[in-house]
Protein backbone atom coordinates (compact mmCIF):
# COMPACT_ATOMS: atom_id res chain seq x y z
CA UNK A 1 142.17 27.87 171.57
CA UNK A 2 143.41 30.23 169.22
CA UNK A 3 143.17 34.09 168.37
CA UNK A 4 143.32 34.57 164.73
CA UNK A 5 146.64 31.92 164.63
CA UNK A 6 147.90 33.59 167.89
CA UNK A 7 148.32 30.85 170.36
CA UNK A 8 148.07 31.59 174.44
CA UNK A 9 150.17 30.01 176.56
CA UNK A 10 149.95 26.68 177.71
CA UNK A 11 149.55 28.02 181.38
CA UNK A 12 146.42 29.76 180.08
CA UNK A 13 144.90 27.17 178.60
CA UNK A 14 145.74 24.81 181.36
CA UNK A 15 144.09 27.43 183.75
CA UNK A 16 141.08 27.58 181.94
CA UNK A 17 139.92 23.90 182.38
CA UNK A 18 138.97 24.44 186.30
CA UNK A 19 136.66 27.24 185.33
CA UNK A 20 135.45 25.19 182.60
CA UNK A 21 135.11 21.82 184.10
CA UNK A 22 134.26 22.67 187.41
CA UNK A 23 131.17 20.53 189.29
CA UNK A 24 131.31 22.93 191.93
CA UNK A 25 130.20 26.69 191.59
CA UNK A 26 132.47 28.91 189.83
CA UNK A 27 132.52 33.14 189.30
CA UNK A 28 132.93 34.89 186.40
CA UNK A 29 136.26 36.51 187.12
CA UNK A 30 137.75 39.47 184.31
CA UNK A 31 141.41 38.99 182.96
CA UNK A 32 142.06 40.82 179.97
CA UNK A 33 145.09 40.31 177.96
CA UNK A 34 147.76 43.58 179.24
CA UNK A 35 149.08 45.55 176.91
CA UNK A 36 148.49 43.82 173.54
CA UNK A 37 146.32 45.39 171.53
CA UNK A 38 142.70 43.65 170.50
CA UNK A 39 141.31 43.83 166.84
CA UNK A 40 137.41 44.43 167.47
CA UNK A 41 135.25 43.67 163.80
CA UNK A 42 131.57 45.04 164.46
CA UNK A 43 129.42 44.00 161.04
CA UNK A 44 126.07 44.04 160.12
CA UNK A 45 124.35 42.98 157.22
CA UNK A 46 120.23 43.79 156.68
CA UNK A 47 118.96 41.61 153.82
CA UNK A 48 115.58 42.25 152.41
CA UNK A 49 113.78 42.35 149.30
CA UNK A 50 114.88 45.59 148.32
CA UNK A 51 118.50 44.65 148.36
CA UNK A 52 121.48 44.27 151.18
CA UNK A 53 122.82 47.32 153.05
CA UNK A 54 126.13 46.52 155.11
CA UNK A 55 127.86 48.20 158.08
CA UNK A 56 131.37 47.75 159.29
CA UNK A 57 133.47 48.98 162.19
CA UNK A 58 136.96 48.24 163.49
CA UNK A 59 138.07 49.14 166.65
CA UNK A 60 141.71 48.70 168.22
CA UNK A 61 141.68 47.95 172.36
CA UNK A 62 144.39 47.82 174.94
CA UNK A 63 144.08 47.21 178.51
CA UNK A 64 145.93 47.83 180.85
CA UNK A 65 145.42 47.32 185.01
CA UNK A 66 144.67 49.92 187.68
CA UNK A 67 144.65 49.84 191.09
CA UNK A 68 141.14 49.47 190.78
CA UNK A 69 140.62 46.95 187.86
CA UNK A 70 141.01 48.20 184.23
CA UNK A 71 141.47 50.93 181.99
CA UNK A 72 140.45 50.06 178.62
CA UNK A 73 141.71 52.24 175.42
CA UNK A 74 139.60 52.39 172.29
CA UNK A 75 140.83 53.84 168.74
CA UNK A 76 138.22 53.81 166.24
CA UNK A 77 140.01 52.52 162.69
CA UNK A 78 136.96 52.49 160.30
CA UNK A 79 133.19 53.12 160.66
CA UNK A 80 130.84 52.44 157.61
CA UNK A 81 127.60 53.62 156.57
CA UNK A 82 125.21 51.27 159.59
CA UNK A 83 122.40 48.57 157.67
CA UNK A 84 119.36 50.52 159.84
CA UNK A 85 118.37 54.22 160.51
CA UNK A 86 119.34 53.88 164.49
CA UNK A 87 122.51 51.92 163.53
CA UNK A 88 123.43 55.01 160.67
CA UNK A 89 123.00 57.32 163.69
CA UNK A 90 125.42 55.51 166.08
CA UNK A 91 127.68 54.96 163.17
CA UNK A 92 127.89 58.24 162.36
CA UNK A 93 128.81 59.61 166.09
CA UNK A 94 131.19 56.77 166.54
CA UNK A 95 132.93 57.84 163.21
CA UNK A 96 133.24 61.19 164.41
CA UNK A 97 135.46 59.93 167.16
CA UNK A 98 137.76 58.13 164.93
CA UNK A 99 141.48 58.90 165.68
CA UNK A 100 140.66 60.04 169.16
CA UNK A 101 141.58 57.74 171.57
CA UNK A 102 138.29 56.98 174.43
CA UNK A 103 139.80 55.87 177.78
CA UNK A 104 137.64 53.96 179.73
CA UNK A 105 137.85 53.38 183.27
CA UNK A 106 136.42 49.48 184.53
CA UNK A 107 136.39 47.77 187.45
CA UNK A 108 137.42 44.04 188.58
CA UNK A 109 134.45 42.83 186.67
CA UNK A 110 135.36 44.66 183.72
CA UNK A 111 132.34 46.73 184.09
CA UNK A 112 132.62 50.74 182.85
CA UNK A 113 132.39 53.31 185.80
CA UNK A 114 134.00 56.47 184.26
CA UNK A 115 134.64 57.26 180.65
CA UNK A 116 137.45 60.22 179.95
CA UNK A 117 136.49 63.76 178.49
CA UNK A 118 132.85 61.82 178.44
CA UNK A 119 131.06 65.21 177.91
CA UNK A 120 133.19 66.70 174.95
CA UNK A 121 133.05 62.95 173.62
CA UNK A 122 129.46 62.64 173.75
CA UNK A 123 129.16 66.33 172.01
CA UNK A 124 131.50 65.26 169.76
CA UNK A 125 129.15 62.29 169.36
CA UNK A 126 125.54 64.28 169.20
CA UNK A 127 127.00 66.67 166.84
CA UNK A 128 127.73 64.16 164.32
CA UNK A 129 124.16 62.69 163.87
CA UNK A 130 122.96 66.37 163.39
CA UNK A 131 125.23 66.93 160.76
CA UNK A 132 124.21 63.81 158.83
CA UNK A 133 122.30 65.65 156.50
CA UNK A 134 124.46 68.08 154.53
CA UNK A 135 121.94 69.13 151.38
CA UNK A 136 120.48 72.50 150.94
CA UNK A 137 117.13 71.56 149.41
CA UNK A 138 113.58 71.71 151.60
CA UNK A 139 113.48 68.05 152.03
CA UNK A 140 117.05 68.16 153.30
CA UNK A 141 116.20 70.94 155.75
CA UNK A 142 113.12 68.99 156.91
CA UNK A 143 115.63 65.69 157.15
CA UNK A 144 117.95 68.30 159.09
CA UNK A 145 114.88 69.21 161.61
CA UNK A 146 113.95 65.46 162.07
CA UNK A 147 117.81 65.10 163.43
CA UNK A 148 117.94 67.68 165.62
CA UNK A 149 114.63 66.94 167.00
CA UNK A 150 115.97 63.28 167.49
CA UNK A 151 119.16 64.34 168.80
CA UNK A 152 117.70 66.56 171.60
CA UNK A 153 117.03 63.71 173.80
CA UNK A 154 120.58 62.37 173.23
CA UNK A 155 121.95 65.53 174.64
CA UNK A 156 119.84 65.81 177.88
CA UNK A 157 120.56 61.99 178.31
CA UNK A 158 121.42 60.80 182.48
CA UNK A 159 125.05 60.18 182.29
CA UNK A 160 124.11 56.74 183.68
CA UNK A 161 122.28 55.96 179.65
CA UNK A 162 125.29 57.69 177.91
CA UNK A 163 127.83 56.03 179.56
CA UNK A 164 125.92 52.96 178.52
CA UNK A 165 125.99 53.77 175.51
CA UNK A 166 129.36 54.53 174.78
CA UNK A 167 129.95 51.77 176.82
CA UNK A 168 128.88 49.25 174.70
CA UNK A 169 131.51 49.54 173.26
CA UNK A 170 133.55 47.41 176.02
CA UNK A 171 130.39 45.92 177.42
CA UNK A 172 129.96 43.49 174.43
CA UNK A 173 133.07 42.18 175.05
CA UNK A 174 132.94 40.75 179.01
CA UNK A 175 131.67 37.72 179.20
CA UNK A 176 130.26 37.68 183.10
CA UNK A 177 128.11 35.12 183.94
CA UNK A 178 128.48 33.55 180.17
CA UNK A 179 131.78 32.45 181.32
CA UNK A 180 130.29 30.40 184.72
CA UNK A 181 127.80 28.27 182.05
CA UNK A 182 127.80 24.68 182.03
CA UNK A 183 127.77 22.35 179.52
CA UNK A 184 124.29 21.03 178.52
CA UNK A 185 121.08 22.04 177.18
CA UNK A 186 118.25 24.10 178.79
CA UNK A 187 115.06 25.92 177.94
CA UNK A 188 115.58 29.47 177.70
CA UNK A 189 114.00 32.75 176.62
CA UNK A 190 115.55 35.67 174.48
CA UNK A 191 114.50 39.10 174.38
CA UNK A 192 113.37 41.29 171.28
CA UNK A 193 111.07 43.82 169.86
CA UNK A 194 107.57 42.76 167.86
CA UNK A 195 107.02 44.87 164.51
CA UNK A 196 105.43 47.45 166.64
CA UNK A 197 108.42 47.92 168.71
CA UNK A 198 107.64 46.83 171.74
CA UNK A 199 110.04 44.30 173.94
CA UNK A 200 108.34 40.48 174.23
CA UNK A 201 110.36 37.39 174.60
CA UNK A 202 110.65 34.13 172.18
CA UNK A 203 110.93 30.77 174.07
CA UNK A 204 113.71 28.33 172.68
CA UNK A 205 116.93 26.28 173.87
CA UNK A 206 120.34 26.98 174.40
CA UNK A 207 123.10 24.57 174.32
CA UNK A 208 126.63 24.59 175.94
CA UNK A 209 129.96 22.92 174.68
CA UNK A 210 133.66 23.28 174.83
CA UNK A 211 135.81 23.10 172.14
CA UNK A 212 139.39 23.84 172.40
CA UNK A 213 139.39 24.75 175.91
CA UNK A 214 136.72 27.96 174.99
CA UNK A 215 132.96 28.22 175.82
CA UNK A 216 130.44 27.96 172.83
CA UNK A 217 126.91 28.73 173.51
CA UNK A 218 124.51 28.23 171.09
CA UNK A 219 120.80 29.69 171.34
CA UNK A 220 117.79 29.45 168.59
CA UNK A 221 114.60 31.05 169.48
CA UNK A 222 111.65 31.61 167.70
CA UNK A 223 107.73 32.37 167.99
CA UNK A 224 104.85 34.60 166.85
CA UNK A 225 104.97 38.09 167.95
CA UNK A 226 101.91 39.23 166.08
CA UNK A 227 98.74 37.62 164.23
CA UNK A 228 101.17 38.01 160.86
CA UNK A 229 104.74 38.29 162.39
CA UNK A 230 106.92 35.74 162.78
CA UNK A 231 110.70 36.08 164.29
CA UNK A 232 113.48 33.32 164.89
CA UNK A 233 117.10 34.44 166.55
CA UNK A 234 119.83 32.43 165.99
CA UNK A 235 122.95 33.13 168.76
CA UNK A 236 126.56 31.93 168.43
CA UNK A 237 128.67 32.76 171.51
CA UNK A 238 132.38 31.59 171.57
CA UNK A 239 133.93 32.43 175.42
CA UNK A 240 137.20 32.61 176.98
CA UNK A 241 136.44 31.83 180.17
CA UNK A 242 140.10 32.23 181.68
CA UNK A 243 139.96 35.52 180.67
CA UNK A 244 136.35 36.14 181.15
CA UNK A 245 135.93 37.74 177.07
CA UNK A 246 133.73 37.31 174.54
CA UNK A 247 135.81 36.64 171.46
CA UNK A 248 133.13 36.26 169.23
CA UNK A 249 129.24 36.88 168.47
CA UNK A 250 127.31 35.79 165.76
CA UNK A 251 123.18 36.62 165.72
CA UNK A 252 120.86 36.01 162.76
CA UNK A 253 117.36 37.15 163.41
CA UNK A 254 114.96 36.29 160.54
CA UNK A 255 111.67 38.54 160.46
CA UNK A 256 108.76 37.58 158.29
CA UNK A 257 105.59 39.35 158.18
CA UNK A 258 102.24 39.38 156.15
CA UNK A 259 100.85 36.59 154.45
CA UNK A 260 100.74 35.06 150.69
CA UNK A 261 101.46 38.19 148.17
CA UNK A 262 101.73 40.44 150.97
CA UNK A 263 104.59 38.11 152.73
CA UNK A 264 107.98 39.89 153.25
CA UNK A 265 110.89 38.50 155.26
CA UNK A 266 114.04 40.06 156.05
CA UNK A 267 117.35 38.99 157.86
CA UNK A 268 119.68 40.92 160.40
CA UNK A 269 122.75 39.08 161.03
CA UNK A 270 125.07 40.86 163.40
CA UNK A 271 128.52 39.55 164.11
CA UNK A 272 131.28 41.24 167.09
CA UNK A 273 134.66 39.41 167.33
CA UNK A 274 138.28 40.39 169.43
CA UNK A 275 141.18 38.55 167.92
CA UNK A 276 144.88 39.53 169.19
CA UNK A 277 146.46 42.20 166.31
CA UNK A 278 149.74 41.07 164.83
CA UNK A 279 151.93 43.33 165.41
């Protein structure tokens, strides 16, 4: 196993195979790498007819242990323009933090319990999508009303959702029960939203190797979700499971709705992956 050419230690590799190889039951367990800071690549690309829109982030982590588990420190390094309206909007509050360091506070299970300065971050955060729209015309002032209206929601939010939110951030990154799987092949279902927006769930199969002492899950997925709507997910996982981490995640979801000359199909791939920086 390998982080972008960075080797681990033999010791870590050699204490991954129990977790991995295990008949008996296993538990997730959370073991971040201490002091040495993670690379974190967010993309997404949104292919359709009318062209390709692209949206990149990269993020800089370092965690470090507390009496009580973790504390995880995020710098934001870049932020794009997102592929989709709701990803522009949570592009453009995460690029507002860029610079400022966002100090989470985890647990054993790497889960977030307490994020630092969370209110002036998530003001910080809700400002930014208002101010989005910069232009002086009347369609820019009506864009400008749509925002705020939007964003009202966002600032009356349970600090529960918020920290969720912001959260995600780390939250993509544990691997919890992922890390317990076995290898094999079952039937599965994965979530996602129909045209209409609301959640239904695609039957399909997921299969479990290991490679190089890491976890790979692969899913595929795929159904109707309307009379005309068709949708098929595609899910690469790659797992430490020593360390309990997702190093990488790779999901193409393929959308195609209408038929003959009214057929359009677009494509969503999404893609999250740690590596260790070189220094």
């Amino acid at each position: 196993m390998r982080w972008d050419g960075v080797a681990p230690r033999a010791s870590a590799v050699i204490g991954a195979l129990p977790w991995l190889l295990a008949a008996s039951e296993v538990h997730a367990r959370f073991l971040p790498p201490e002091g040495q800071p993670l690379r974190q690549l967010l993309t997404e690309e949104r292919i359709e007819p009318s062209g390709t829109q692209r949206y990149v982030s990269e993020r800089e982590i370092v965690f470090t242990r507390t009496a009580s588990g973790y504390r995880a420190e995020v710098m934001v390094v870049s932020e794009s323009h997102a592929a989709g309206d709701a990803g522009a909007m949570f592009g453009a509050g995460i690029a507002a933090l860029k610079g400022r360091p966002i100090r989470f506070e985890l647990n054993r299970n790497g889960a977030v319990v307490a994020i630092a300065d969370e209110e002036a971050l998530w003001s910080i955060f809700c400002d930014a999508i208002e101010g989005m729209v910069r232009g002086k015309s009347a369609l820019d002032a009506q864009r400008a009303r749509n925002l705020q209206a939007l964003v009202a929601p966002f600032r009356t939010m349970p600090p529960e959702r918020r920290r969720a939110l912001l959260g995600s951030m780390i939250s993509a990154l544990v691997a919890g029960p992922l890390a317990d799987r076995q290898p094999g092949t079952r039937a599965i279902t994965l979530p996602t939203r129909d045209p209409t927006g609301k959640v239904t769930t695609l039957a399909g199969s997921e299969t479990v190797t290991i490679s190089e002492a890491a976890l790979m899950i692969d899913s595929v997925a795929e159904g109707d979700v309307a009379p005309t709507a068709h949708l098929a997910i595609a899910r690469h996982e790659r797992i430490d499971a020593a360390r309990g981490l997702i190093i990488e995640t790779r999901t193409r979801r393929t959308s195609t709705i209408g038929t003959g000359a009214d057929r359009r199909q677009s494509e969503t791939v999404v893609s999250n992956a740690i590596s260790l920086k070189v220094l």
